[in-house]
N, C-alpha and C. Protein backbone atom coordinates (compact mmCIF):
# COMPACT_ATOMS: atom_id res chain seq x y z
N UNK A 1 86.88 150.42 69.19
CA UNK A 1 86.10 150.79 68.00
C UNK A 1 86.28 152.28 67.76
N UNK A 2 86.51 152.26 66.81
CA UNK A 2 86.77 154.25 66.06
C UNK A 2 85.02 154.74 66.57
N UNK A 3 85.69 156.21 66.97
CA UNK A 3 84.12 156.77 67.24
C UNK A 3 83.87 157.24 65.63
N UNK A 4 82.37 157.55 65.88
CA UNK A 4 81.50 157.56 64.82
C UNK A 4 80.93 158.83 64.92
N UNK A 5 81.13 159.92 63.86
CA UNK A 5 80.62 161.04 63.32
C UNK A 5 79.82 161.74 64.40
N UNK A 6 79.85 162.76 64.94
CA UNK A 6 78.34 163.11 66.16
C UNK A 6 78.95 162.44 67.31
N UNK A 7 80.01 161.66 67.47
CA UNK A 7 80.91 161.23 69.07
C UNK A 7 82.22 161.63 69.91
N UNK A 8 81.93 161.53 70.51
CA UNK A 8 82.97 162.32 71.47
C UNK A 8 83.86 160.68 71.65
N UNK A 9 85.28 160.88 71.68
CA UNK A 9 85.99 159.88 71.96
C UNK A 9 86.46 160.61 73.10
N UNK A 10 86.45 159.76 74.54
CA UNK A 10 87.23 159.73 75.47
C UNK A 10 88.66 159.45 75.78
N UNK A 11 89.34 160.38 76.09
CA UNK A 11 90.64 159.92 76.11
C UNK A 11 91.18 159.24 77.66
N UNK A 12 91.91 158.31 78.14
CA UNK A 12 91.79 157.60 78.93
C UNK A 12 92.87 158.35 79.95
N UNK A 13 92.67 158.10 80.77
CA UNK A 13 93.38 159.01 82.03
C UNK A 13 94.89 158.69 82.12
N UNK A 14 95.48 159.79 82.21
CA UNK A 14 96.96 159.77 82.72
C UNK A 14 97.50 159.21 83.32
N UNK A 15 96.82 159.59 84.45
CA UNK A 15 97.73 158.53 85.71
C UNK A 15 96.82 157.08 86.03
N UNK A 16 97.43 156.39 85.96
CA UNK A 16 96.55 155.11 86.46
C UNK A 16 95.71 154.87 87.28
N UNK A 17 94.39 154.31 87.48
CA UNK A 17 93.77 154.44 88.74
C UNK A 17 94.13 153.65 89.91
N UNK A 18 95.09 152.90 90.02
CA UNK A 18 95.88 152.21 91.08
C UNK A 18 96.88 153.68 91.57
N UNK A 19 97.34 154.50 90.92
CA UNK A 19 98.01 155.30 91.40
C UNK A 19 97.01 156.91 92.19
N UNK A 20 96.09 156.68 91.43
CA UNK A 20 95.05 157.93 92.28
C UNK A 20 94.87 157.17 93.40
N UNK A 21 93.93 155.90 93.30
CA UNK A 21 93.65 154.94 94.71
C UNK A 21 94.39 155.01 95.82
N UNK A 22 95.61 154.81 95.80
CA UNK A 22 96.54 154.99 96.61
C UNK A 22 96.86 156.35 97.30
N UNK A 23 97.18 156.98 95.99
CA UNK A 23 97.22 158.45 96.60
C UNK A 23 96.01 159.11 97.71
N UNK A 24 95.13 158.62 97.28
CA UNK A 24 93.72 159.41 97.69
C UNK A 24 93.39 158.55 99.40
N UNK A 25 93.89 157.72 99.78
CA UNK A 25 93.70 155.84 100.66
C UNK A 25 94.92 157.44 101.55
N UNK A 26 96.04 157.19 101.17
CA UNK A 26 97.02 158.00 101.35
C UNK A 26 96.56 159.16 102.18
N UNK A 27 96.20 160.03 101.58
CA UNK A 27 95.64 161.34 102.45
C UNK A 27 94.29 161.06 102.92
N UNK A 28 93.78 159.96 102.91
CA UNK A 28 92.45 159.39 104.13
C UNK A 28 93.37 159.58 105.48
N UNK A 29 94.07 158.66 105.33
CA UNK A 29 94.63 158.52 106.43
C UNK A 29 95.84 158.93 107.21
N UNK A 30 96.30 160.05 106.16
CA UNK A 30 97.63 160.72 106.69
C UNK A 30 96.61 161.67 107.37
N UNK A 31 96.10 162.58 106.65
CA UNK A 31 95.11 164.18 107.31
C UNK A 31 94.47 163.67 108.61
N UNK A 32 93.69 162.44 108.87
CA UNK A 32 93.03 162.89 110.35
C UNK A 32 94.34 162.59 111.24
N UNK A 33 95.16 161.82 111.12
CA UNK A 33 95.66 161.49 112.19
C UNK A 33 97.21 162.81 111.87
N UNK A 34 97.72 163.60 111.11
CA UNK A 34 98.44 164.68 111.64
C UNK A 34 97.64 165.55 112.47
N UNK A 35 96.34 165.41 111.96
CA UNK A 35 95.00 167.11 112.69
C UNK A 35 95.24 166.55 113.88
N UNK A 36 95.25 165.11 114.56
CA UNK A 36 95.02 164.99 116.11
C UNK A 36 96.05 165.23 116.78
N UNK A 37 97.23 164.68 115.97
CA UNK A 37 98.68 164.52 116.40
C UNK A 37 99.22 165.75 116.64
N UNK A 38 99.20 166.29 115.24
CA UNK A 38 100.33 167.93 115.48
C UNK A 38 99.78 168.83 115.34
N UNK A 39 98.25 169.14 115.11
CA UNK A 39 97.26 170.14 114.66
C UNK A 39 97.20 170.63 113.50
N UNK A 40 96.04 171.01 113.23
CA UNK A 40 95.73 171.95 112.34
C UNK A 40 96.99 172.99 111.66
N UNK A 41 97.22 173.60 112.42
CA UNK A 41 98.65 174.24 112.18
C UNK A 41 99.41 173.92 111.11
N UNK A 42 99.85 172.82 111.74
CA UNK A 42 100.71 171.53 110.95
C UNK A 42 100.56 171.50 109.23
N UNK A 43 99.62 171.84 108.73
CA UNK A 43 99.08 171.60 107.83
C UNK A 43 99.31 173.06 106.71
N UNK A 44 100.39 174.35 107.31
CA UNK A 44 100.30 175.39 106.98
C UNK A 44 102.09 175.40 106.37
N UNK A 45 102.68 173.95 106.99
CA UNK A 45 103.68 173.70 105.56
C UNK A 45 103.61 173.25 104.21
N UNK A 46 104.55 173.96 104.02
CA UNK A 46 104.56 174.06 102.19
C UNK A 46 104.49 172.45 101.91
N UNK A 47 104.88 172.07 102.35
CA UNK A 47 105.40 169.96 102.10
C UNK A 47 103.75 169.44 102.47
N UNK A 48 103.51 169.85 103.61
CA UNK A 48 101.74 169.41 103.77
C UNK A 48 100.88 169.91 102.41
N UNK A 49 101.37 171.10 102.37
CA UNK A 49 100.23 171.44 101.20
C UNK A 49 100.18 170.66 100.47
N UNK A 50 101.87 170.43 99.45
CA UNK A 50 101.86 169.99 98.73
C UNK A 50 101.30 168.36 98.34
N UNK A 51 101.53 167.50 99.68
CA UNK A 51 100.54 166.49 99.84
C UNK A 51 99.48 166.29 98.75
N UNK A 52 98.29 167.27 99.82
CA UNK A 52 97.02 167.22 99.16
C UNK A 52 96.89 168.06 97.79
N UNK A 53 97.34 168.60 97.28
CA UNK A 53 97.55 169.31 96.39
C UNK A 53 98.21 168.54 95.25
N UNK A 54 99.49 167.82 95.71
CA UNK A 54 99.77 166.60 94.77
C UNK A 54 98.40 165.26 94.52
N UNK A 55 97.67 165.13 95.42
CA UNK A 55 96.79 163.84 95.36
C UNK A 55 94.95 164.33 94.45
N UNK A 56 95.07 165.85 94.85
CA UNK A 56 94.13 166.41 93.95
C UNK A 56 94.55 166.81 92.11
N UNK A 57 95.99 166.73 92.26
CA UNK A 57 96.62 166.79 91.01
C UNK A 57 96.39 165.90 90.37
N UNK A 58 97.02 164.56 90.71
CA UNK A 58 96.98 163.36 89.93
C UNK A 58 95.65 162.73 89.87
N UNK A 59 94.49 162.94 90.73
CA UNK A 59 93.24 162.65 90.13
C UNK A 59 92.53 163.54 88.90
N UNK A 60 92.96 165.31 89.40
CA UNK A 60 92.47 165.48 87.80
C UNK A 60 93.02 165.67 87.08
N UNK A 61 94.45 165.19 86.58
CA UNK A 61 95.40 165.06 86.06
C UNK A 61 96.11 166.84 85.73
N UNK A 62 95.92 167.59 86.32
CA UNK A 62 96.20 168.88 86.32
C UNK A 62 97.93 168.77 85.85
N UNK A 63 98.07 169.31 85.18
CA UNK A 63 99.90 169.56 85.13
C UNK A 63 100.06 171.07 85.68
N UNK A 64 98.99 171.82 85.86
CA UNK A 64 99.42 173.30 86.78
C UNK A 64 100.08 172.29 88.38
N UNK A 65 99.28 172.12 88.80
CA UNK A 65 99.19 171.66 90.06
C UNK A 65 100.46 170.75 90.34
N UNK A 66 100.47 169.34 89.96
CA UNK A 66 101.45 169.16 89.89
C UNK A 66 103.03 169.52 89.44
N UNK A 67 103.14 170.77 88.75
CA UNK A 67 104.29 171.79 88.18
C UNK A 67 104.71 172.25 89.26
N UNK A 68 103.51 173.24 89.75
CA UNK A 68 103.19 173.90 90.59
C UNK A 68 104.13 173.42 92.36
N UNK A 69 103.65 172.18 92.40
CA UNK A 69 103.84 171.39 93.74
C UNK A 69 105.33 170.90 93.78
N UNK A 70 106.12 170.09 92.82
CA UNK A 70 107.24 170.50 92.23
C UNK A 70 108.10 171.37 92.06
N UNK A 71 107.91 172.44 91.80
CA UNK A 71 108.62 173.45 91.15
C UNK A 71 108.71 173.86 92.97
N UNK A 72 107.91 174.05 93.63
CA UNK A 72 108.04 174.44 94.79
C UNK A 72 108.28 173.64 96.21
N UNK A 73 107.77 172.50 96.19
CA UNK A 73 108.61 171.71 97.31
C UNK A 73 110.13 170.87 97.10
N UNK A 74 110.52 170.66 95.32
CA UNK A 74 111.59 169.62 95.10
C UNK A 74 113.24 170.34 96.19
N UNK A 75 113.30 171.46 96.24
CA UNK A 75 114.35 172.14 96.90
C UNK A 75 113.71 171.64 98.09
N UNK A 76 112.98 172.17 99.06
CA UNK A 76 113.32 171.91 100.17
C UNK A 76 113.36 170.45 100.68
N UNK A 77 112.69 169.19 99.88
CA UNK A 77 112.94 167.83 100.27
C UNK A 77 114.08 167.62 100.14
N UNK A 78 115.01 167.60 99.38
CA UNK A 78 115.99 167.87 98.90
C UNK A 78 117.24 167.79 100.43
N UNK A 79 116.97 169.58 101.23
CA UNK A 79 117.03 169.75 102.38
C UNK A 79 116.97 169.18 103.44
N UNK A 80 115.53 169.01 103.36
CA UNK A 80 114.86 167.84 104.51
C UNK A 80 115.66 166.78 104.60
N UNK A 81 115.87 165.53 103.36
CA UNK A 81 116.82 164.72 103.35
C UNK A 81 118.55 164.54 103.63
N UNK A 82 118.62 166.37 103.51
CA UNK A 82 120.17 165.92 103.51
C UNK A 82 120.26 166.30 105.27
N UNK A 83 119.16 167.16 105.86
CA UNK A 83 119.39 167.41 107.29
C UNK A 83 118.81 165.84 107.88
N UNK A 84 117.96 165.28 107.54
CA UNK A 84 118.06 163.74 108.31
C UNK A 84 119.52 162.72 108.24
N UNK A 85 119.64 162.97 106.53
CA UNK A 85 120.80 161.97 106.71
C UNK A 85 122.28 162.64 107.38
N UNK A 86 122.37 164.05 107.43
CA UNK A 86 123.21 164.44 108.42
C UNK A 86 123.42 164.16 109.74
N UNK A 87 121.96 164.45 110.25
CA UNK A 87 122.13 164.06 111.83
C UNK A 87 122.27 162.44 112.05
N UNK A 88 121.91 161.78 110.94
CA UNK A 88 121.98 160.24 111.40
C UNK A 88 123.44 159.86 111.22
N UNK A 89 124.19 160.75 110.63
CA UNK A 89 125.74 160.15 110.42
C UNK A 89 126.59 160.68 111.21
N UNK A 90 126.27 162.33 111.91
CA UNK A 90 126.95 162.72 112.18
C UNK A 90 126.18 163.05 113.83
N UNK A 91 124.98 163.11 114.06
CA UNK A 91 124.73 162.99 115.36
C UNK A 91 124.56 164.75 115.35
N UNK A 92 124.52 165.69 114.61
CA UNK A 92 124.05 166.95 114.62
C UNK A 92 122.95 167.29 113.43
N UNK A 93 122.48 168.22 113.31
CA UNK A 93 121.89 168.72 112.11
C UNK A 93 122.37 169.50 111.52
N UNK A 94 122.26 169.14 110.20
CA UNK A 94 122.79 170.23 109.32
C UNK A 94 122.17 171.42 109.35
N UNK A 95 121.05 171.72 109.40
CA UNK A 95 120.19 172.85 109.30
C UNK A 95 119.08 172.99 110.23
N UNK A 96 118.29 171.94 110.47
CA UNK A 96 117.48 171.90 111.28
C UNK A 96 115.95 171.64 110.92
N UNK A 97 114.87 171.02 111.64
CA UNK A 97 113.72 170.96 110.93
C UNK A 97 113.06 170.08 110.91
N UNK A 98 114.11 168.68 111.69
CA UNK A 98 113.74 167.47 111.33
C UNK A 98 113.81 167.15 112.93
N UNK A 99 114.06 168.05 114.03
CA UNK A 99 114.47 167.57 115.28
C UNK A 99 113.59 166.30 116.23
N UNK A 100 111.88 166.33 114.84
CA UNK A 100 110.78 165.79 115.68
C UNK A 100 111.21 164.32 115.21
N UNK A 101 111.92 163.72 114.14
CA UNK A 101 112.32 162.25 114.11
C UNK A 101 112.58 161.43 114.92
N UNK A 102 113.43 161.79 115.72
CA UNK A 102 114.10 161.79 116.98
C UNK A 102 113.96 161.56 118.33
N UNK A 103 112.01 162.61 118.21
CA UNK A 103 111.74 162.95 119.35
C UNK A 103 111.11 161.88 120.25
N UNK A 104 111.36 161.12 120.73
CA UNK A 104 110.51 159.66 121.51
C UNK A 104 109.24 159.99 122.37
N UNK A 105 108.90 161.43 122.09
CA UNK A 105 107.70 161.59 122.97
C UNK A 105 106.30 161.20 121.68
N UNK A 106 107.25 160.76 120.51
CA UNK A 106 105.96 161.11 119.47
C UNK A 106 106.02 159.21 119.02
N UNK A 107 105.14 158.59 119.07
CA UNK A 107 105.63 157.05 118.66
C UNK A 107 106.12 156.86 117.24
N UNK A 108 106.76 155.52 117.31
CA UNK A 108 107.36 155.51 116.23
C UNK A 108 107.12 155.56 114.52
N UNK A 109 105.80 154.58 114.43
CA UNK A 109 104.90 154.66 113.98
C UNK A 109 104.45 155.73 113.03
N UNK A 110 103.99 156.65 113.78
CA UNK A 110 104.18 158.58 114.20
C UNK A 110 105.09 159.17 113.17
N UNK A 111 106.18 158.84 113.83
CA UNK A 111 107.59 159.42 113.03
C UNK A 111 107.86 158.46 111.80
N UNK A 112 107.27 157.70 111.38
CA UNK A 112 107.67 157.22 110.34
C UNK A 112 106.84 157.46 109.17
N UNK A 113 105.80 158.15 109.44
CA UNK A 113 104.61 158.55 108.42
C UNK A 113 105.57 159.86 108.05
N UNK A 114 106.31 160.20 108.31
CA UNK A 114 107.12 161.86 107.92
C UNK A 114 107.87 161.35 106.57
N UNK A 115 108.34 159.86 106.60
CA UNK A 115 108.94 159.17 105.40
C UNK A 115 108.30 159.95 104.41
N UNK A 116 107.12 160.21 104.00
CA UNK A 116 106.48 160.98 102.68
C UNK A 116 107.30 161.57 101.96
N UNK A 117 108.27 162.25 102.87
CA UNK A 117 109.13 163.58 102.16
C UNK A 117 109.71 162.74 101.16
N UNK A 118 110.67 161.68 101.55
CA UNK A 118 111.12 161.01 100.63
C UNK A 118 110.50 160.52 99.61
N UNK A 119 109.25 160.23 99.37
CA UNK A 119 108.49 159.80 98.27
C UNK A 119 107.39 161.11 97.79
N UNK A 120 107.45 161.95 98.05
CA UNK A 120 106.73 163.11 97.38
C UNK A 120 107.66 163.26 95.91
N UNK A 121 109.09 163.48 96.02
CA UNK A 121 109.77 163.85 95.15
C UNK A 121 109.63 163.19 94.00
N UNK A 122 109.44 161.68 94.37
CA UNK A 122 109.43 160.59 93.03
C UNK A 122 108.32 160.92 92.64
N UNK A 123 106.96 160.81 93.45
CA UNK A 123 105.60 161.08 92.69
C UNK A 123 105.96 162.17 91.98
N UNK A 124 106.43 163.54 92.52
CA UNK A 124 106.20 164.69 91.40
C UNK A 124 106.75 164.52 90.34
N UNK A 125 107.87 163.97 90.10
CA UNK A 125 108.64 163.85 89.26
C UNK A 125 108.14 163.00 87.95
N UNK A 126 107.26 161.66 88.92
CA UNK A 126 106.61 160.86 87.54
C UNK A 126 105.67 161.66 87.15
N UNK A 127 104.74 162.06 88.25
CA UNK A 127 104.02 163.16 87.19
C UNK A 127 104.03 163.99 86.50
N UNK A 128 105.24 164.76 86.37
CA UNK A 128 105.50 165.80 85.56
C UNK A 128 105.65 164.70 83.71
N UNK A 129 106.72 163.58 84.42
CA UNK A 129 106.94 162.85 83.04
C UNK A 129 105.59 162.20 82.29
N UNK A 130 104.85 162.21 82.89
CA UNK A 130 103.28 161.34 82.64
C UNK A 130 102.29 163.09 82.00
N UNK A 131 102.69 164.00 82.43
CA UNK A 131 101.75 165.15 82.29
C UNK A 131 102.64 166.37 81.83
N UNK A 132 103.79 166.33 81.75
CA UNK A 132 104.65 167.39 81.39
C UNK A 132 104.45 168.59 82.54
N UNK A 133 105.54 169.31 81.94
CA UNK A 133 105.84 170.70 83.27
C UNK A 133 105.00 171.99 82.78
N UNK A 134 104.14 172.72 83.53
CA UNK A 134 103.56 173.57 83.01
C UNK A 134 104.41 174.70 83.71
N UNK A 135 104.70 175.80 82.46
CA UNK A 135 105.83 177.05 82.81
C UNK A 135 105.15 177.95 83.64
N UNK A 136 103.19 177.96 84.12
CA UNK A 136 103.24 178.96 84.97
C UNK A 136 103.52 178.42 86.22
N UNK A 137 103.66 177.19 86.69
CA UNK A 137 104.38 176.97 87.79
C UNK A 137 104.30 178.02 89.09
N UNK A 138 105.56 178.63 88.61
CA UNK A 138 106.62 179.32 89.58
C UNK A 138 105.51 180.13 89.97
N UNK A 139 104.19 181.13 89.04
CA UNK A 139 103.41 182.05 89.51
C UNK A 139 102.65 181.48 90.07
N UNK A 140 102.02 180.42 89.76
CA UNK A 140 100.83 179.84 91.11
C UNK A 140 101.44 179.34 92.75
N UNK A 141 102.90 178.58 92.72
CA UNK A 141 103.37 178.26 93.67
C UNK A 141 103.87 179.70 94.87
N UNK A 142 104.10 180.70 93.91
CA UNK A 142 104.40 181.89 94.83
C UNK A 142 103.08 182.42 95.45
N UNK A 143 102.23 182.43 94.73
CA UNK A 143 100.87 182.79 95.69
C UNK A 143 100.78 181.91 96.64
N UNK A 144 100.59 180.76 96.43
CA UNK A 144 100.56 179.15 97.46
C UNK A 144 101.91 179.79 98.53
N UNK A 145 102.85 179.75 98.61
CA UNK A 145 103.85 180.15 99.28
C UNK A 145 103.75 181.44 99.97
N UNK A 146 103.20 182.52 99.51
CA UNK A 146 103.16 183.46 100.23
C UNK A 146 101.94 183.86 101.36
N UNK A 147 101.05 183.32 100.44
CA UNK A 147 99.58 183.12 101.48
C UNK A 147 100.16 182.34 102.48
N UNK A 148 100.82 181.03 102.40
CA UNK A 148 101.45 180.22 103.54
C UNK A 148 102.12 181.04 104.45
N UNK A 149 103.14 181.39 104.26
CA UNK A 149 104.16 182.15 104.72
C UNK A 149 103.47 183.61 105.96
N UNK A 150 102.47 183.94 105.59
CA UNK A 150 101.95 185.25 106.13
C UNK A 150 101.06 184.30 107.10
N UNK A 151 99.83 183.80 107.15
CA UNK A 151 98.99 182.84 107.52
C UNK A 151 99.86 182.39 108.90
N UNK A 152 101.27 182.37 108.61
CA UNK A 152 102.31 181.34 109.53
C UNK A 152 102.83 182.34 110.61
N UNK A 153 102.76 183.06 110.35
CA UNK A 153 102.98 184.23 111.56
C UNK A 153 102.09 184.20 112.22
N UNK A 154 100.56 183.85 112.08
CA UNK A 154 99.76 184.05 113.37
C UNK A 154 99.79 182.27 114.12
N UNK A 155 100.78 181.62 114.02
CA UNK A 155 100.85 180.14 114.85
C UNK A 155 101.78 180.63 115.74
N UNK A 156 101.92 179.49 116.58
CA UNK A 156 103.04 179.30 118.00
C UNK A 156 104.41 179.88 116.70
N UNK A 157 104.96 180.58 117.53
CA UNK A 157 106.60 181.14 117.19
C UNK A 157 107.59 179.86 117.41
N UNK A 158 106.93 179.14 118.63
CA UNK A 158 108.06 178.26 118.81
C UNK A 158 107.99 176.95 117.75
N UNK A 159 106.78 177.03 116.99
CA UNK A 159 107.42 175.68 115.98
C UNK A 159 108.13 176.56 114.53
N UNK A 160 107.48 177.52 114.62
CA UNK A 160 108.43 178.68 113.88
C UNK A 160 108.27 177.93 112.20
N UNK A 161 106.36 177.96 111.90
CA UNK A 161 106.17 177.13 110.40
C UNK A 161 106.25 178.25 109.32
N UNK A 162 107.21 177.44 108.62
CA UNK A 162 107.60 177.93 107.53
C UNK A 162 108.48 179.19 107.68
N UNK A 163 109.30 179.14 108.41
CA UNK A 163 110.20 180.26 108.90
C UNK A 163 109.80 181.37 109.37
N UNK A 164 108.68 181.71 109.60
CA UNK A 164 108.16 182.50 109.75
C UNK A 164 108.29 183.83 110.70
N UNK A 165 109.07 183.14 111.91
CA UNK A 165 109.80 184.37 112.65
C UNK A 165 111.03 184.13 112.69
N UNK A 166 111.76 182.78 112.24
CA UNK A 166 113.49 182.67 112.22
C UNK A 166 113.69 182.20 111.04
N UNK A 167 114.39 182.75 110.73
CA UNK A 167 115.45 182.42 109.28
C UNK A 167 115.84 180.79 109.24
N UNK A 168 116.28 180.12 108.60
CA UNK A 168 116.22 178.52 108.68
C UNK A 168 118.01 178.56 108.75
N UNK A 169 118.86 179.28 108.94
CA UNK A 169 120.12 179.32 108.44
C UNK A 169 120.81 179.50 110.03
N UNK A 170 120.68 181.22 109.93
CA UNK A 170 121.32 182.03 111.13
C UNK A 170 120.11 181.92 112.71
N UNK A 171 118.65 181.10 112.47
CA UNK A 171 117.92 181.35 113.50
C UNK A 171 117.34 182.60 114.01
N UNK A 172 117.79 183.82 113.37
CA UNK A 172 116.96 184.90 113.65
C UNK A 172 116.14 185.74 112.53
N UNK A 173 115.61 186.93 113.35
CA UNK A 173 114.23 187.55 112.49
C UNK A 173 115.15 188.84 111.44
N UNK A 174 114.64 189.16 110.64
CA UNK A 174 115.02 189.76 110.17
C UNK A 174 114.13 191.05 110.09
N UNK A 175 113.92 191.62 110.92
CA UNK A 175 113.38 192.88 110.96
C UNK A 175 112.08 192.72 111.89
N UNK A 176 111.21 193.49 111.34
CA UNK A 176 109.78 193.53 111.68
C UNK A 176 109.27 192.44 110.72
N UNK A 177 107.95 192.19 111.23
CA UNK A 177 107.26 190.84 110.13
C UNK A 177 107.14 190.94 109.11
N UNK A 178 107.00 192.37 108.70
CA UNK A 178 106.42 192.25 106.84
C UNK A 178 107.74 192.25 105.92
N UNK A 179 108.59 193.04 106.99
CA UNK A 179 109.80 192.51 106.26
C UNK A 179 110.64 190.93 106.15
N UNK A 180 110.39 190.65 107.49
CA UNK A 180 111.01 189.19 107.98
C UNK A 180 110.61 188.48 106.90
N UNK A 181 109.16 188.51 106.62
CA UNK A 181 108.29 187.61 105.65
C UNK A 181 108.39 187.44 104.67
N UNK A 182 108.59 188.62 104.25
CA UNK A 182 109.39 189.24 102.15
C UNK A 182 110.34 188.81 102.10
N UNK A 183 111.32 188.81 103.32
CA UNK A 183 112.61 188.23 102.87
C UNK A 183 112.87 186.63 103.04
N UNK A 184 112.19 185.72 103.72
CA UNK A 184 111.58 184.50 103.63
C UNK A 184 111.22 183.91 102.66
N UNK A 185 109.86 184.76 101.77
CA UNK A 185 109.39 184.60 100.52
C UNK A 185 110.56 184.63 99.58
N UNK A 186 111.01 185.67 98.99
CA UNK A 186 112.34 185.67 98.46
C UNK A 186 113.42 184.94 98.47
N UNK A 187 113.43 184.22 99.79
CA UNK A 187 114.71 183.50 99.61
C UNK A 187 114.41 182.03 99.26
N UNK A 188 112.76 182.01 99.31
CA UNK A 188 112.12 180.54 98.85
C UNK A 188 112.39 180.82 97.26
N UNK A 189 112.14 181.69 96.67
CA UNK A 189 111.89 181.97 94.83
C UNK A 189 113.39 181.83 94.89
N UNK A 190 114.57 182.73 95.01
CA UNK A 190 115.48 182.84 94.63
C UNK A 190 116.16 181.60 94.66
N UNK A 191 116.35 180.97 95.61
CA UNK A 191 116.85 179.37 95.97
C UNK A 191 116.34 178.25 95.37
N UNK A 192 115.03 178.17 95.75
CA UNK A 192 114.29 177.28 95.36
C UNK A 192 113.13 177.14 94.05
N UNK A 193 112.04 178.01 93.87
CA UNK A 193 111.71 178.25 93.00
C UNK A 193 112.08 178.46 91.75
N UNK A 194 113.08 179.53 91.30
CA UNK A 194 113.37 179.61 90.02
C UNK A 194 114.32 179.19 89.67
N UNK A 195 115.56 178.32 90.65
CA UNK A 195 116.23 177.30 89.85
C UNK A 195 116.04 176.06 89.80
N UNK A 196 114.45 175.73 90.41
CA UNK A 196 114.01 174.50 90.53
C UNK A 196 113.09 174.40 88.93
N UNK A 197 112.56 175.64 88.89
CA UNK A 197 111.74 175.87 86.82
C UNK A 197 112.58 175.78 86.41
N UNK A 198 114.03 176.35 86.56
CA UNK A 198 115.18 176.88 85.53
C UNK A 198 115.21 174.75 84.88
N UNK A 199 114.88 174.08 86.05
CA UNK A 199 115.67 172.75 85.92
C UNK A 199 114.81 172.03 85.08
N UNK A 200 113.52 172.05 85.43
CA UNK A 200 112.28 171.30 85.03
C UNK A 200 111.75 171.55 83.74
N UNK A 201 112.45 172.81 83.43
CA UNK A 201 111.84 173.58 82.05
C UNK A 201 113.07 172.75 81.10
N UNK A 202 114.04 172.19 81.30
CA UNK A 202 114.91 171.82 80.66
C UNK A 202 114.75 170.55 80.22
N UNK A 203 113.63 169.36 81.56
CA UNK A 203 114.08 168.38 81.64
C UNK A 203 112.46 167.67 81.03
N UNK A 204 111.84 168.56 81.15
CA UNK A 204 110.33 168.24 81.42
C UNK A 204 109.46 169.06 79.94
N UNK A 205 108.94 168.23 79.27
CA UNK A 205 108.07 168.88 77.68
C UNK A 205 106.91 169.72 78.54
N UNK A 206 106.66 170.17 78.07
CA UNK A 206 105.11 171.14 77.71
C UNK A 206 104.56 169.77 78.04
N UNK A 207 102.93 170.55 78.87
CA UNK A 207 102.15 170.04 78.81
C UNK A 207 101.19 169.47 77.12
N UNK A 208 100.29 168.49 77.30
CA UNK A 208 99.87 168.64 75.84
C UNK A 208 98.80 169.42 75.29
N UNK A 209 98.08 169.50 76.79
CA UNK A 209 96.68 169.86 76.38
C UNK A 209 97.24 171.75 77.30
């Protein structure tokens, strides 16, 4: 029925509520059981963030957030995938990162909840097409990224989150920390970030609202 003079018409939600449900069922039960498994810590990668950050997106249908989560994790899944399917063909890693798949001290079970990576990409992607790409993106994800990135220097060195004392390439530091860190940050924007907008801005309309 047409609203009537003095009414507010509701407009009906973006994403489907079978697709929030899920999402939301989703991080019930991914978050307690990484906190017991790999800690707190764990939770100070960019790909974790983006998780919950994707599942708070698509409930309030945010297109920052989801842009945002996109624009900044689609490169490194990307990565992630091509260093799994490397070591599975070739029995080395391409880069490194993924060594815990592998690891039989963690059950299988365990290691198969990491699958996400592979399906983060599709969610962001429908959401951007369901909500369009919002162009500040790249500026909210660099704060998200850099707060990460600094935060990650005070964890164990040896899981080394978010590169934080080794470079993901050559394995070493590049200076002292504030530099190590800037140049970390930087090589996330330059690589990943702004030719990941350069792509999305091409492929993806304006938000509407």
């Amino acid at each position: 029925m047409p609203a009537t003079p003095g009414t507010l018409a509701v407009a009906a939600h973006p994403i489907p509520l079978t697709v929030r449900v899920a999402a939301g069922l989703w991080l019930a039960v991914w978050l307690p059981v990484y906190a017991v498994r790999y800690g707190w810590a764990n939770f100070l990668h960019l790909s974790d963030i983006a998780v919950a950050l994707t599942v708070i997106g698509l409930w309030t249908a945010s297109p920052l957030l989801i842009s945002s989560q996109a624009v900044g994790v689609l490169f490194g899944e990307l990565v992630w995938t091509a260093d799994v399917a490397w070591r599975q063909f070739t029995g080395h890693h391409l880069i490194g990162g993924t060594e815990y798949l592998w690891d039989a001290r963690f059950p299988l079970w365990l290691r198969l909840m990491t699958l996400y990576h592979l399906a983060l990409p599709v969610v962001l992607l429908w959401g951007l097409a369901r909500l369009g790409y919002d162009r500040r993106a790249p500026w909210l994800q660099t704060a998200i990224a850099a707060l990460a990135i600094v935060v990650s220097r005070w964890t164990d060195p040896a899981q080394n989150i978010n590169f934080a004392f080794r470079d993901p390439f050559l394995h070493r530091a590049w200076g002292p920390a504030p530099v190590h860190l800037a140049a970390m940050l930087l090589g996330l924007i330059v690589m990943g970030i702004l030719p990941t907008h350069y792509l999305l801005s091409r492929f993806f309309a304006r938000p509407d609202r």
